[in-house]
N, C-alpha and C. Protein backbone atom coordinates (compact mmCIF):
# COMPACT_ATOMS: atom_id res chain seq x y z
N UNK A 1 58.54 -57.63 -53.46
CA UNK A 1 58.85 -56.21 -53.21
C UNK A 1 58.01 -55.67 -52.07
N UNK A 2 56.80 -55.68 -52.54
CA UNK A 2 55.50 -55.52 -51.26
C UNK A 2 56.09 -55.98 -49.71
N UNK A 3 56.29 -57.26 -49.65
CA UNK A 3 56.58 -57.95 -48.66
C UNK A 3 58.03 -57.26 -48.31
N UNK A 4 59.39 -57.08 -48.67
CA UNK A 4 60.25 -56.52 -48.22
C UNK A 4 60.33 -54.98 -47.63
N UNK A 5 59.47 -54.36 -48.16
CA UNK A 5 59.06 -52.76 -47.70
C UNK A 5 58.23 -53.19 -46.38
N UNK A 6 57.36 -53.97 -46.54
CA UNK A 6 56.47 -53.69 -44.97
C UNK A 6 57.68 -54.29 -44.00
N UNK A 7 58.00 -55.52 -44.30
CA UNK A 7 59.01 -55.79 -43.51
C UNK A 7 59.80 -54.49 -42.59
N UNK A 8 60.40 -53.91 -43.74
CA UNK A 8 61.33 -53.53 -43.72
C UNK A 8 60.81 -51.53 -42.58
N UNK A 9 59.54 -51.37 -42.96
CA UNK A 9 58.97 -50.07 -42.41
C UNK A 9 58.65 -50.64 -40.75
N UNK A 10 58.12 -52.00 -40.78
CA UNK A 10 58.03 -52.38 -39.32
C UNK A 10 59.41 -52.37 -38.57
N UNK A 11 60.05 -53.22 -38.86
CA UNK A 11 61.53 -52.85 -38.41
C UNK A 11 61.88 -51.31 -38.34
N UNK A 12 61.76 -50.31 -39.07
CA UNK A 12 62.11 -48.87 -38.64
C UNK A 12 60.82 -48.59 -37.83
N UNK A 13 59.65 -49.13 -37.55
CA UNK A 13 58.77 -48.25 -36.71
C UNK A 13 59.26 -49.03 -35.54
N UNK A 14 59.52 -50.31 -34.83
CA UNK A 14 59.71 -50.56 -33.93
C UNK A 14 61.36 -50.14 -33.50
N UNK A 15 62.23 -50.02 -34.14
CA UNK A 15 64.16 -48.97 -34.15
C UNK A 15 63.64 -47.57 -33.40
N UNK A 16 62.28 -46.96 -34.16
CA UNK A 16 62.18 -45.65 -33.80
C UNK A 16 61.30 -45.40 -32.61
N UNK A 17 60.28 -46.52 -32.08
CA UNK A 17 60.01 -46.82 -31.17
C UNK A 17 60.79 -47.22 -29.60
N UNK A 18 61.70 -47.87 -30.03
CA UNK A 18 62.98 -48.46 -29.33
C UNK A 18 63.62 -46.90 -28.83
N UNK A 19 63.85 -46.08 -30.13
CA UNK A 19 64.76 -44.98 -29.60
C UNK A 19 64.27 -44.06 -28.85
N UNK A 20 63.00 -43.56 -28.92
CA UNK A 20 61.69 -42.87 -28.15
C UNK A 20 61.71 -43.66 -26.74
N UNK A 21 61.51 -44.60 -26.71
CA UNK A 21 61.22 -45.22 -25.47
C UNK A 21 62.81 -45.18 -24.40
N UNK A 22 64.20 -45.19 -25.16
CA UNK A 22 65.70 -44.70 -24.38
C UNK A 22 65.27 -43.65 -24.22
N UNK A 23 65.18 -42.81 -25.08
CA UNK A 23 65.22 -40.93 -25.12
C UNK A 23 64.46 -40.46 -23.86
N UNK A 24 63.00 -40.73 -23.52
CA UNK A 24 62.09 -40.75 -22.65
C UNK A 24 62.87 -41.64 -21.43
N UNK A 25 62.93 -42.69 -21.18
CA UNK A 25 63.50 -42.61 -19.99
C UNK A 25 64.91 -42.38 -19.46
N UNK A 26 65.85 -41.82 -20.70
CA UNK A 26 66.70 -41.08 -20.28
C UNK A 26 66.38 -39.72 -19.70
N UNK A 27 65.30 -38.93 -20.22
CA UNK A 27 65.22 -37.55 -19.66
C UNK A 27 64.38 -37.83 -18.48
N UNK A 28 63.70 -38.96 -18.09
CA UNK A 28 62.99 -38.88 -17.11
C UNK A 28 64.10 -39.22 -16.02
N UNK A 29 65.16 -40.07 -16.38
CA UNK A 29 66.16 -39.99 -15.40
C UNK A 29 66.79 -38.84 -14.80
N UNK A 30 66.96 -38.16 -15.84
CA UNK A 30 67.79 -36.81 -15.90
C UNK A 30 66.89 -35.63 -15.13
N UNK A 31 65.55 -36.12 -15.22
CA UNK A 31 65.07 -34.67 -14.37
C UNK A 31 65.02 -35.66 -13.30
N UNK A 32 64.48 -36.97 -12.69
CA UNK A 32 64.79 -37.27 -11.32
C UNK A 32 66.19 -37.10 -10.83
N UNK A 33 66.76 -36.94 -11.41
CA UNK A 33 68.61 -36.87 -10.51
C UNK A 33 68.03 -35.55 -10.35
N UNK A 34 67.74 -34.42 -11.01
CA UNK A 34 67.43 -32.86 -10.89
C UNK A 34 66.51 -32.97 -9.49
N UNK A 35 65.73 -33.40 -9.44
CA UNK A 35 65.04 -33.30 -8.45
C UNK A 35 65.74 -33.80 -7.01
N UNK A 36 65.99 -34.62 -7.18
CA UNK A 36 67.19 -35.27 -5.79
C UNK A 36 67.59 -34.30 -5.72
N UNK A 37 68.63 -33.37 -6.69
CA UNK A 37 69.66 -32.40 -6.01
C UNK A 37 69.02 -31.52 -5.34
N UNK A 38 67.62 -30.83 -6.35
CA UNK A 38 67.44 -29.57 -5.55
C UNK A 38 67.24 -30.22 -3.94
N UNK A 39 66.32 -31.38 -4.00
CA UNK A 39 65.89 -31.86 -2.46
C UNK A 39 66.95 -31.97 -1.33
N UNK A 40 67.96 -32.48 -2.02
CA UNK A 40 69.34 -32.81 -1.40
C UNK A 40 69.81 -31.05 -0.68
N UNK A 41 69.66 -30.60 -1.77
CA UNK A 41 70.16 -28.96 -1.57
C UNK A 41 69.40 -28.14 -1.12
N UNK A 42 68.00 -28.36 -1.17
CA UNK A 42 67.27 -27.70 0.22
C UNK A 42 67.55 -27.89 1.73
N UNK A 43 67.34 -29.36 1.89
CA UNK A 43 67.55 -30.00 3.15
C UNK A 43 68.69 -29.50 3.68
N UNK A 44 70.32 -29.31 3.09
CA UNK A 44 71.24 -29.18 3.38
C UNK A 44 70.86 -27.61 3.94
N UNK A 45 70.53 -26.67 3.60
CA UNK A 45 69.97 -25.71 3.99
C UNK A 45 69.38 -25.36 5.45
């Protein structure tokens, strides 16, 4: 029993780790495209 719970909590800490680590460099994507535009859209200026 012991042994199937730790198992089983490592597997959800590294899933929730996994999803933190997409989430984060999805928004870090999402504000660099933000930043291109404004730059893009200054320059054009």
């Amino acid at each position: 029993m012991s042994k199937s719970s730790s198992r089983g909590l490592k597997l959800t800490t590294v899933i929730l780790a996994v999803l933190v680590m997409a989430v984060s460099a999805i928004l870090s994507n999402t504000s660099v495209a933000d930043d291109m535009e404004v730059k893009t859209a200054q320059s054009e200026k």
